[in-house]
C-alpha atoms as a PDB file:
ATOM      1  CA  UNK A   1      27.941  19.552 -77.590  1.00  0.00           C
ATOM      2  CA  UNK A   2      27.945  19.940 -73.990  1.00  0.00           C
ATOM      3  CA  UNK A   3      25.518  16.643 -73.726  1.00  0.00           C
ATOM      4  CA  UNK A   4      28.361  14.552 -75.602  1.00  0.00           C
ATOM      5  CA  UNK A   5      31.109  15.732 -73.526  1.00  0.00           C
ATOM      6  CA  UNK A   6      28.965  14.942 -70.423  1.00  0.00           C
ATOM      7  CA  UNK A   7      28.549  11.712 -71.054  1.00  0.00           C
ATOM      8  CA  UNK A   8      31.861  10.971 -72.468  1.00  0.00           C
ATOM      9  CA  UNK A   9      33.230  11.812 -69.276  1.00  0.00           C
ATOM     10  CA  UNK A  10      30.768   9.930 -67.245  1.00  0.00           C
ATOM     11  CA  UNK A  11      31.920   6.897 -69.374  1.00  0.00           C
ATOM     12  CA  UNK A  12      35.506   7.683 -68.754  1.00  0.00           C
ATOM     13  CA  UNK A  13      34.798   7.809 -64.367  1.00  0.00           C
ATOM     14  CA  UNK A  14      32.525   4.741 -65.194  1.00  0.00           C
ATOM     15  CA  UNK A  15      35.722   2.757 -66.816  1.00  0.00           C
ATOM     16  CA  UNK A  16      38.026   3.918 -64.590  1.00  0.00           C
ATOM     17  CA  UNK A  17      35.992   3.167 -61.141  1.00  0.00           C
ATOM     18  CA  UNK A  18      34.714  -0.423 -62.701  1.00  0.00           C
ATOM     19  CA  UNK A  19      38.610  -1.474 -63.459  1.00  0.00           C
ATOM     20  CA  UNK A  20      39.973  -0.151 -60.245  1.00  0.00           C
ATOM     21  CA  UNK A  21      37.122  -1.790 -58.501  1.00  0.00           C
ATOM     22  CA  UNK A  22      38.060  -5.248 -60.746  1.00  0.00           C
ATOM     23  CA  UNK A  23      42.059  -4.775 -59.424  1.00  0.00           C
ATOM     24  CA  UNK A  24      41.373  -4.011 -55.872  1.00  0.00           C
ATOM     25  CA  UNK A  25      39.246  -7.619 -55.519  1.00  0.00           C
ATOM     26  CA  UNK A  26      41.467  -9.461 -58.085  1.00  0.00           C
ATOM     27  CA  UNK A  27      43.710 -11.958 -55.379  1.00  0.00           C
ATOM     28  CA  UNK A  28      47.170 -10.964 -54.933  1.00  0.00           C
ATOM     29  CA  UNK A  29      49.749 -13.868 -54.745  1.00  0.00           C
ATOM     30  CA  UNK A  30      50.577 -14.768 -51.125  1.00  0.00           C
ATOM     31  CA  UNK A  31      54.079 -14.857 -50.283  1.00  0.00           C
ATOM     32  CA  UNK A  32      55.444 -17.223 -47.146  1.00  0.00           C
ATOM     33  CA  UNK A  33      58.576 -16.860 -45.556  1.00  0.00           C
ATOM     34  CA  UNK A  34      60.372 -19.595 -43.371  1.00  0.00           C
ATOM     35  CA  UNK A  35      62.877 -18.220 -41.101  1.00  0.00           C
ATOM     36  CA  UNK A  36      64.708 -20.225 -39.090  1.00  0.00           C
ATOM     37  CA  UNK A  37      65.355 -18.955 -35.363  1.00  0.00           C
ATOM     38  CA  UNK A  38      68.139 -20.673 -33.001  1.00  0.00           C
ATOM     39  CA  UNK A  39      66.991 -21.742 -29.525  1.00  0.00           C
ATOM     40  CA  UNK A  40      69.325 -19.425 -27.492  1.00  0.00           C
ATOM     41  CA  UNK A  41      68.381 -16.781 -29.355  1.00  0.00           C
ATOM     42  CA  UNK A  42      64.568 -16.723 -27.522  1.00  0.00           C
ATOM     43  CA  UNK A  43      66.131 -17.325 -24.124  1.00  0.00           C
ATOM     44  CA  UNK A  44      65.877 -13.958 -21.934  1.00  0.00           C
ATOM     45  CA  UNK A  45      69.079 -13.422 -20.521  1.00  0.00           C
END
């Protein structure tokens, strides 16, 4: 009884820890942002 339960929950860590391992190096889109800036507006005063 106690055997089962042990390794059920091993195999439970083991799923969890392999598919948060698999998400963390899966690529995440990359997002770029164009923002036009007016030439006065870098000029120190």
């Amino acid at each position: 009884m106690k055997k089962n339960f042990r390794l059920m929950l091993a195999s439970i860590i083991l799923i969890v820890s392999v598919s948060l391992l698999v998400w963390g190096y899966s690529t995440n889109p990359r997002e770029t942002r164009i923002q036009s800036v007016d030439s006065s507006v870098m000029q120190l005063p």
